[in-house]
C-alpha atoms as a PDB file:
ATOM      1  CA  UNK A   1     113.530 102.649 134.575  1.00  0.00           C
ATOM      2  CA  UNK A   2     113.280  99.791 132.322  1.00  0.00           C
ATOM      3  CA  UNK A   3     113.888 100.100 128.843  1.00  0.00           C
ATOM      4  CA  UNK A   4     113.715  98.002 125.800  1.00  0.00           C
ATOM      5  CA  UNK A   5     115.008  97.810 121.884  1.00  0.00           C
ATOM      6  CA  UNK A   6     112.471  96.954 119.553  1.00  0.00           C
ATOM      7  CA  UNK A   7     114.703  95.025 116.083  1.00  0.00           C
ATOM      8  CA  UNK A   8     111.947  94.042 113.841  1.00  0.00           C
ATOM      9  CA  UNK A   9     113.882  91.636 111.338  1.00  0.00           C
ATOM     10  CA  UNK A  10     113.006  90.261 108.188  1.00  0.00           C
ATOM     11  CA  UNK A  11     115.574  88.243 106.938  1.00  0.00           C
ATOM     12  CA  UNK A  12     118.679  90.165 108.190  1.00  0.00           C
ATOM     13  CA  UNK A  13     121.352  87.748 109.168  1.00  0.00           C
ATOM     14  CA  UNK A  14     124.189  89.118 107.768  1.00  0.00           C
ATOM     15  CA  UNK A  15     123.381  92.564 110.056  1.00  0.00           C
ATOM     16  CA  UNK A  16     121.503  91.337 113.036  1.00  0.00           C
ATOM     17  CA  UNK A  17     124.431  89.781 115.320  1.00  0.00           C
ATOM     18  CA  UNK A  18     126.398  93.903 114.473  1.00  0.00           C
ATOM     19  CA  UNK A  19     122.932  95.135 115.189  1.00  0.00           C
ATOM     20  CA  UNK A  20     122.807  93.839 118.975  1.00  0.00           C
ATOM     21  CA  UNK A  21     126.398  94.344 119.550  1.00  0.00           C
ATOM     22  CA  UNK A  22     126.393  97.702 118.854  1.00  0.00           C
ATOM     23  CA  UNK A  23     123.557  98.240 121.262  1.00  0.00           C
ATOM     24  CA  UNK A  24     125.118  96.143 123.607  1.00  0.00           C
ATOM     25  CA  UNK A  25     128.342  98.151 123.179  1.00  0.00           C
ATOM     26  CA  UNK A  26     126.697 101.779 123.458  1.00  0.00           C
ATOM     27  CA  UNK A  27     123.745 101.063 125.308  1.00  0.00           C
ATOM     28  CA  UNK A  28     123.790  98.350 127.752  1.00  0.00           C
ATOM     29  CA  UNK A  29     120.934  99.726 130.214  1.00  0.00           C
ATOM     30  CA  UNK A  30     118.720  98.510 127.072  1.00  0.00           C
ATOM     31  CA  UNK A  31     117.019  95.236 126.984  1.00  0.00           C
ATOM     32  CA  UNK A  32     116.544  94.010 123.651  1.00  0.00           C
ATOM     33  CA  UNK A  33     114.151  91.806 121.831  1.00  0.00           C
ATOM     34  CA  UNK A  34     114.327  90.775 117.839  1.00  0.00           C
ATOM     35  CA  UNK A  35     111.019  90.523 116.752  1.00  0.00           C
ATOM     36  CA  UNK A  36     112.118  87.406 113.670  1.00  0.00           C
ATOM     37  CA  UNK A  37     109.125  87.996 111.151  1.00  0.00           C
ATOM     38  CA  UNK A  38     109.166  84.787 110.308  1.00  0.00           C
ATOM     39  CA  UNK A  39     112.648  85.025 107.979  1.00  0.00           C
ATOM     40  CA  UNK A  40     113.552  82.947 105.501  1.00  0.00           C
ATOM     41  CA  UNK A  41     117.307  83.187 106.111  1.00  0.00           C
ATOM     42  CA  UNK A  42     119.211  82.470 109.117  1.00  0.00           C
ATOM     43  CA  UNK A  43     118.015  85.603 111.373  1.00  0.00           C
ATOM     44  CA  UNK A  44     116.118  83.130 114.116  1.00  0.00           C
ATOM     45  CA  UNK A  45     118.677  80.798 114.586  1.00  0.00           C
ATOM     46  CA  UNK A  46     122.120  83.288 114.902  1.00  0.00           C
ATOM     47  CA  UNK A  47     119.892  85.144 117.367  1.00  0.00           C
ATOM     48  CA  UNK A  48     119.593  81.935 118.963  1.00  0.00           C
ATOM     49  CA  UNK A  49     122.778  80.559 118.673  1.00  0.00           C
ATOM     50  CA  UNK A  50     124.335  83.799 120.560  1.00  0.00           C
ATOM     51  CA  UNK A  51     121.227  84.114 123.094  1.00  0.00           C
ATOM     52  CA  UNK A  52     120.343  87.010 121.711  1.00  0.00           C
ATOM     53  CA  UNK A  53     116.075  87.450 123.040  1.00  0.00           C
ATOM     54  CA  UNK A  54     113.885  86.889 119.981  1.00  0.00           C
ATOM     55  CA  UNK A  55     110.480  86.047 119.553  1.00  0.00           C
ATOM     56  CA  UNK A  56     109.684  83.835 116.275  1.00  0.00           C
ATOM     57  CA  UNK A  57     106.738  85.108 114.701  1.00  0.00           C
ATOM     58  CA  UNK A  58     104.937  82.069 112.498  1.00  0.00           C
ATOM     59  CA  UNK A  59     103.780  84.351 109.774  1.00  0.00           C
ATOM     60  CA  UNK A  60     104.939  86.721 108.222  1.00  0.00           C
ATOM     61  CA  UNK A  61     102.744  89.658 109.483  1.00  0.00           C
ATOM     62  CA  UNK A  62     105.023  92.836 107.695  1.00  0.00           C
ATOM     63  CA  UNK A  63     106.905  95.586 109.677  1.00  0.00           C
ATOM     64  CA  UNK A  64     103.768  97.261 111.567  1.00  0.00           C
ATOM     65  CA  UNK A  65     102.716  93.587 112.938  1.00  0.00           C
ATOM     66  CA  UNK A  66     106.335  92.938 114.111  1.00  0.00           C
ATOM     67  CA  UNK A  67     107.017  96.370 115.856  1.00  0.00           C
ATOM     68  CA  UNK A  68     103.256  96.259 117.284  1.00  0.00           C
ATOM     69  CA  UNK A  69     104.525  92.689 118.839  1.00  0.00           C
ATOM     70  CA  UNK A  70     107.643  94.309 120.632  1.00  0.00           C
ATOM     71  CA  UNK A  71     104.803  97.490 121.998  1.00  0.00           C
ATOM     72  CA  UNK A  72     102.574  94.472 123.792  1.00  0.00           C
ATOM     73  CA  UNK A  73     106.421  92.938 124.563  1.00  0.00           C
ATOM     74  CA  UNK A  74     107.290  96.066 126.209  1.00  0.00           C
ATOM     75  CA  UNK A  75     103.629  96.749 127.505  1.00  0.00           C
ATOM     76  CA  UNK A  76     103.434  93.190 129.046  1.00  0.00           C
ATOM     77  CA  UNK A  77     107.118  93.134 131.195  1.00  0.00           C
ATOM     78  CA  UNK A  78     106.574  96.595 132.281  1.00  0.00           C
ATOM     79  CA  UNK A  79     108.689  98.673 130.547  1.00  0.00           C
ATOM     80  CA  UNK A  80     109.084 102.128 130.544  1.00  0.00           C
ATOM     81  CA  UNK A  81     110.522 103.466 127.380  1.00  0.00           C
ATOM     82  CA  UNK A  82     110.674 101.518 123.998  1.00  0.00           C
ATOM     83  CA  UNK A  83     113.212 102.002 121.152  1.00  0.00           C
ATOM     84  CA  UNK A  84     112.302 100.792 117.535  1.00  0.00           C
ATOM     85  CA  UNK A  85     115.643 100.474 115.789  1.00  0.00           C
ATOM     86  CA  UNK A  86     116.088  98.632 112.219  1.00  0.00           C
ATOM     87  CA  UNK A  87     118.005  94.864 112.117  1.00  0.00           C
ATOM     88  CA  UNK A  88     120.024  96.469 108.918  1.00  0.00           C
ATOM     89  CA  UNK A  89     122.578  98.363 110.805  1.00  0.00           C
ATOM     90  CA  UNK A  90     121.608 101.645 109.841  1.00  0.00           C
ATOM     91  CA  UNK A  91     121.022 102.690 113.687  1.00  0.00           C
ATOM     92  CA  UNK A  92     123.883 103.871 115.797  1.00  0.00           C
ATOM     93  CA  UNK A  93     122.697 103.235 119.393  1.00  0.00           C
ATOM     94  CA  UNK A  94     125.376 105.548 120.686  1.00  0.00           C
ATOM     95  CA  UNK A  95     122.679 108.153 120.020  1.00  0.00           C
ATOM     96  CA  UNK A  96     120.074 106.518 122.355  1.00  0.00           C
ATOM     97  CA  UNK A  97     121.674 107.987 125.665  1.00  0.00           C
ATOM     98  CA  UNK A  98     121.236 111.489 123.632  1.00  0.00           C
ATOM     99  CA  UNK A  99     117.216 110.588 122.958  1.00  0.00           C
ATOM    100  CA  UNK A 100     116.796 109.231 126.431  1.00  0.00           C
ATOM    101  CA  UNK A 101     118.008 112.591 127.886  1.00  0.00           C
ATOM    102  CA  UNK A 102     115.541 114.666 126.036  1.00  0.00           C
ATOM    103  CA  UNK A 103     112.717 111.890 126.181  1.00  0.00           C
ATOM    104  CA  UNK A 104     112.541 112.572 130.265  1.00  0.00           C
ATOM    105  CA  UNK A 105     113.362 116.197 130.049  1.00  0.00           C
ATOM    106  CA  UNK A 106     111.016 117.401 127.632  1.00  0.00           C
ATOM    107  CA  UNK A 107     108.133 115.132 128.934  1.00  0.00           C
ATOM    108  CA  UNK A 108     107.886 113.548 125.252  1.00  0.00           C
ATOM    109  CA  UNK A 109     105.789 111.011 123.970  1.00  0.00           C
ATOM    110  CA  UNK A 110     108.617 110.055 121.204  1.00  0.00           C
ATOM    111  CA  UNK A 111     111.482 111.357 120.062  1.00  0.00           C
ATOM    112  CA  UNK A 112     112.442 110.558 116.656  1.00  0.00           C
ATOM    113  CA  UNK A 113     115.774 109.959 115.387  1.00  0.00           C
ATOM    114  CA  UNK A 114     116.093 112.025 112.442  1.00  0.00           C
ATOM    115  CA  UNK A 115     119.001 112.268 109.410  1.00  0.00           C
ATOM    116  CA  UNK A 116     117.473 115.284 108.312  1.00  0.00           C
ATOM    117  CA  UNK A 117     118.081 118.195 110.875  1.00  0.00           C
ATOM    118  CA  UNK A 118     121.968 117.912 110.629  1.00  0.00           C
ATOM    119  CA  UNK A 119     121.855 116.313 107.117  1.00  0.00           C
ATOM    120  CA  UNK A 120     125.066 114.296 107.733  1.00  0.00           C
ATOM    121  CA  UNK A 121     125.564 110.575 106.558  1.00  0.00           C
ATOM    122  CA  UNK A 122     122.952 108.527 104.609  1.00  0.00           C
ATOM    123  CA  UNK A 123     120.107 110.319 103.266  1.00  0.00           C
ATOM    124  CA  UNK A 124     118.113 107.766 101.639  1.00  0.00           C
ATOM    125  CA  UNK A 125     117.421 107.848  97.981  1.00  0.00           C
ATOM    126  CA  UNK A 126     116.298 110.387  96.062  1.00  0.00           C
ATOM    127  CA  UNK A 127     113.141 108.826  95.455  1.00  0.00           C
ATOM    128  CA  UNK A 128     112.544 108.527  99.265  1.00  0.00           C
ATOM    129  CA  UNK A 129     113.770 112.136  99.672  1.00  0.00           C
ATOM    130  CA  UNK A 130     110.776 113.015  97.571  1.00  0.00           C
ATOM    131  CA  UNK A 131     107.918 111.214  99.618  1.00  0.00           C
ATOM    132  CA  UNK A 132     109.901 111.925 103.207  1.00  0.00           C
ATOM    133  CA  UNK A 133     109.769 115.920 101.828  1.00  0.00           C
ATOM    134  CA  UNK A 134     105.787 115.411 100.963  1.00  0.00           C
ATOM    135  CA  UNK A 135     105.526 114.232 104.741  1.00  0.00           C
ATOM    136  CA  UNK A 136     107.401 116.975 106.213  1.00  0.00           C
ATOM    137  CA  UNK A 137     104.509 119.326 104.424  1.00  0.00           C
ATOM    138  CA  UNK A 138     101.901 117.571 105.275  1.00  0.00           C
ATOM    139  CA  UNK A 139     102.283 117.161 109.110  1.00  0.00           C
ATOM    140  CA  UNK A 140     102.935 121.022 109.104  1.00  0.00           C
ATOM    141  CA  UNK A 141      99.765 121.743 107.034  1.00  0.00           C
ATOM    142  CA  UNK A 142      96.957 119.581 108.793  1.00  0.00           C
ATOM    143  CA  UNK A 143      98.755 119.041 112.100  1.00  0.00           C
ATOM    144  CA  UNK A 144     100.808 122.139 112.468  1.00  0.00           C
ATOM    145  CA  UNK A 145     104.187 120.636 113.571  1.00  0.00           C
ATOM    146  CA  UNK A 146     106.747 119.486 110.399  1.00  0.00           C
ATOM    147  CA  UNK A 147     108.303 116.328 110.852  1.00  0.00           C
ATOM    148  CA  UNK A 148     111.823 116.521 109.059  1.00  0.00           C
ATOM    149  CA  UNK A 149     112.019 112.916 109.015  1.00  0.00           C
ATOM    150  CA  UNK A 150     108.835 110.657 109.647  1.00  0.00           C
ATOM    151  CA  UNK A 151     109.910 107.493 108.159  1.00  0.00           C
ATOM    152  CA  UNK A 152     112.756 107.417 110.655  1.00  0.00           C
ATOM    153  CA  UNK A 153     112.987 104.009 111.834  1.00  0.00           C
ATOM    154  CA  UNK A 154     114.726 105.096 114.733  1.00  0.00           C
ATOM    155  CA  UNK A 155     112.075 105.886 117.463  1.00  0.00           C
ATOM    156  CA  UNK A 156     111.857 106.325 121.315  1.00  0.00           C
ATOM    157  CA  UNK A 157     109.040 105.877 122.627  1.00  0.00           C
ATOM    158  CA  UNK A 158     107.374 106.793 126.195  1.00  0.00           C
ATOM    159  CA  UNK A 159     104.982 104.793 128.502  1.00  0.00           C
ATOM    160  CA  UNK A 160     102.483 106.526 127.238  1.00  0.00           C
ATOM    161  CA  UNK A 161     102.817 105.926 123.747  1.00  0.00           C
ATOM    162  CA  UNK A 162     103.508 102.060 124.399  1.00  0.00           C
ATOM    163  CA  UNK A 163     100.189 102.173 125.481  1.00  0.00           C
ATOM    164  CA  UNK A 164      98.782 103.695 122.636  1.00  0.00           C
ATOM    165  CA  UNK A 165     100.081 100.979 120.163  1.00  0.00           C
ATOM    166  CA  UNK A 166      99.595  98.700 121.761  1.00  0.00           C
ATOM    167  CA  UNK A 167      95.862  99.380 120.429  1.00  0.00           C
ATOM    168  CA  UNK A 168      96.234 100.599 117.604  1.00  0.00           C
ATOM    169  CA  UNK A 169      99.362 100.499 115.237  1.00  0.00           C
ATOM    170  CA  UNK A 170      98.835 100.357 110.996  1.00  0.00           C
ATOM    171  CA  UNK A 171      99.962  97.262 109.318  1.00  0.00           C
ATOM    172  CA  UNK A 172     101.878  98.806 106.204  1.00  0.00           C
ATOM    173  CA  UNK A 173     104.640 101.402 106.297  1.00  0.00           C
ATOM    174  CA  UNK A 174     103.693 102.531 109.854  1.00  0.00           C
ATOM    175  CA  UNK A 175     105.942 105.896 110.625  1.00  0.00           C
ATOM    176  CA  UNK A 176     104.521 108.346 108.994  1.00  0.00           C
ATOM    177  CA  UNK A 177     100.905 107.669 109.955  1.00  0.00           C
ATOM    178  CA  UNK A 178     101.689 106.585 113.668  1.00  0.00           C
ATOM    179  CA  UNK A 179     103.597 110.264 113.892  1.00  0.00           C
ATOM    180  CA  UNK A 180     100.770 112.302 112.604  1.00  0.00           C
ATOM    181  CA  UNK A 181      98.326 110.084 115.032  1.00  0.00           C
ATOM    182  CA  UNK A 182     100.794 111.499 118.047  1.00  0.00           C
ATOM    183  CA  UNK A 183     100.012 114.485 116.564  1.00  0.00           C
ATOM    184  CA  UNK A 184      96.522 114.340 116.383  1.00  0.00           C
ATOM    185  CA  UNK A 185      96.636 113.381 119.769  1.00  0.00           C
ATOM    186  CA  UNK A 186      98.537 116.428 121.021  1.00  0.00           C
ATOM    187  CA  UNK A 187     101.224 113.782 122.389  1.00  0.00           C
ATOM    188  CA  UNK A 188     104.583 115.342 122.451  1.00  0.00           C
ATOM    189  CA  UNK A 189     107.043 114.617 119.593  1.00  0.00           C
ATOM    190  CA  UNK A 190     110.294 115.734 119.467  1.00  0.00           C
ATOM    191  CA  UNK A 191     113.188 114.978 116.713  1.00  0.00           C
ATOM    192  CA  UNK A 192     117.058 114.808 117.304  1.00  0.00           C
ATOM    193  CA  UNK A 193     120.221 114.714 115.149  1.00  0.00           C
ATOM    194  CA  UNK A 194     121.332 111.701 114.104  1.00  0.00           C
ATOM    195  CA  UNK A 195     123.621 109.726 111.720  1.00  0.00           C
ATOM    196  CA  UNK A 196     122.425 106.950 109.761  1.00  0.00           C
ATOM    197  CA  UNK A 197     124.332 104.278 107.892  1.00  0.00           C
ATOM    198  CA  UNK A 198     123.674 102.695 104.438  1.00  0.00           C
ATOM    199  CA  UNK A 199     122.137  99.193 105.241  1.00  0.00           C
ATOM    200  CA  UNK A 200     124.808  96.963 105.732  1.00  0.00           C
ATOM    201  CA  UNK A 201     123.084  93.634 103.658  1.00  0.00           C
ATOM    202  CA  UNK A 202     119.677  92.525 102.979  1.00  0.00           C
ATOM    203  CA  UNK A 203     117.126  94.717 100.720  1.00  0.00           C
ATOM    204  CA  UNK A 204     114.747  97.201 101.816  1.00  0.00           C
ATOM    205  CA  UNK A 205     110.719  96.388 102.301  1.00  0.00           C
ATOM    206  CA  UNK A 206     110.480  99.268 100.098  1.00  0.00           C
ATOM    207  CA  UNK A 207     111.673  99.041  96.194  1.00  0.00           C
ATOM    208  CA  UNK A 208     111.679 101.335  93.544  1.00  0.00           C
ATOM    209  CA  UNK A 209     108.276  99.955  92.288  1.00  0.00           C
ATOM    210  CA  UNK A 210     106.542 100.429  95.240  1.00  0.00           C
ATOM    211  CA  UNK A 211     107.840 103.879  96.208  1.00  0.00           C
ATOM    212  CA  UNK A 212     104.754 105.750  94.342  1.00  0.00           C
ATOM    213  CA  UNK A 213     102.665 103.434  95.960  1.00  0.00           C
ATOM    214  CA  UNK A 214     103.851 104.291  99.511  1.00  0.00           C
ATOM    215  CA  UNK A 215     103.444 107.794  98.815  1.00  0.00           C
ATOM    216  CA  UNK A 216     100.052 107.389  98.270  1.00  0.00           C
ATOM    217  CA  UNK A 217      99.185 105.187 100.488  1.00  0.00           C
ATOM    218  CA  UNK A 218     100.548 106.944 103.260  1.00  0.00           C
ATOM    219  CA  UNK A 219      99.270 110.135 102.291  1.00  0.00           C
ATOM    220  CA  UNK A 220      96.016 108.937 102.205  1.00  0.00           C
ATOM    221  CA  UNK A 221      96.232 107.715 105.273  1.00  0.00           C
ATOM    222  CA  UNK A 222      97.597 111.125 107.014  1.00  0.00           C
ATOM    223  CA  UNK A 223      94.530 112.949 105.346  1.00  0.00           C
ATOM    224  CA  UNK A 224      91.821 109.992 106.973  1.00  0.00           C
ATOM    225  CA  UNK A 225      93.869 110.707 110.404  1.00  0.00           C
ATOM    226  CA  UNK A 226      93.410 114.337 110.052  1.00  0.00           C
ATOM    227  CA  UNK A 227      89.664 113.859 109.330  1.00  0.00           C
ATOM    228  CA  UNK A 228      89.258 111.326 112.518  1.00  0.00           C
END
């Protein structure tokens, strides 16, 4: 089978060299590609500099654009399965043979990384905690399956579901919605236990300012799925 890591990276140069070596290290049947959204720092040219595959985007098109361009990566070359993991260092590929093993033998369409079923390590702030909660309720109410942790950025994803995005995948804060369109979808989505790190540099795309407005964005958006 062939099988790819999607890093989406946004100005992460003082993570993305640990990044690939730790999926080198615990993972080397993965191919990886760093999807360089156009970074103002020095992301493009370490991956570069230590051949690490990466595609230069020349705008900045956001983290659903840049993970959309490693699905019609992974769709184009053939690949099989398709692993969305962060350029922060928050991801511990020595879970991905663990995700891989229940990808094939539950016949799942993705399985989701989650910090939420074991509730060990980082947990994200509390004002993440809040909205990720919200989420959990809502995919049990209108789709009947709770997702403990749908902004997990930690994602394997099947043939099938490469397919899927590559026509379709939401521009702004993508999880949560492209879960609860699995769902819709009756594709298969399973979570496992994992353990997630504190980012090791860099800032995250989501502040404290716009946390209520990702909550209802996203919410929004999981009710207009739900209606579709």
């Amino acid at each position: 089978m062939k099988k790819l890591v999607i890093i989406p990276a946004y100005n992460e140069s003082g993570s993305i060299l640990r990044t690939v070596q730790n999926i080198r290290n615990n993972a080397p049947s993965y191919d990886i590609i760093v999807i360089n959204d156009s970074s103002k720092d020095d992301t493009l040219q370490i991956c570069q500099d230590h051949g690490i595959p990466v595609l230069d985007l020349p705008v900045n098109l956001g983290i659903g654009g840049a993970v959309q361009t490693g699905f019609f990566y992974a769709f184009r070359y053939g690949y099989d399965i398709a692993v969305q993991m962060d350029g922060d260092g928050q991801h511990d590929a020595a879970y991905l043979e663990k995700m891989e093993e229940t990808l094939l033998r539950e016949n799942a369409d993705m399985v989701i990384g989650s910090r939420f079923i074991e509730k060990k390590g980082f947990q994200s702030s509390g004002m993440r905690r809040v909205g990720i909660r919200l989420f959990t309720v809502l995919s049990g109410v209108l789709f009947g399956k709770p997702i403990l942790d749908a902004t997990s950025g930690m994602r394997m994803c099947s043939r099938r579901t490469i397919e899927l995005f590559v026509k379709d995948y939401p521009r702004d804060y993508p999880e949560p919605e492209t879960v609860c369109r699995l769902l819709r979808k009756k594709y298969k989505v399973i979570e496992v236990p994992v353990i997630m790190k504190e980012r090791e540099s860099g800032e995250s795309s989501i502040s404290l300012n716009k946390s209520v407005y990702y909550m209802i964005k996203v919410t929004l958006a999981i009710i207009i799925e739900r209606l579709r």
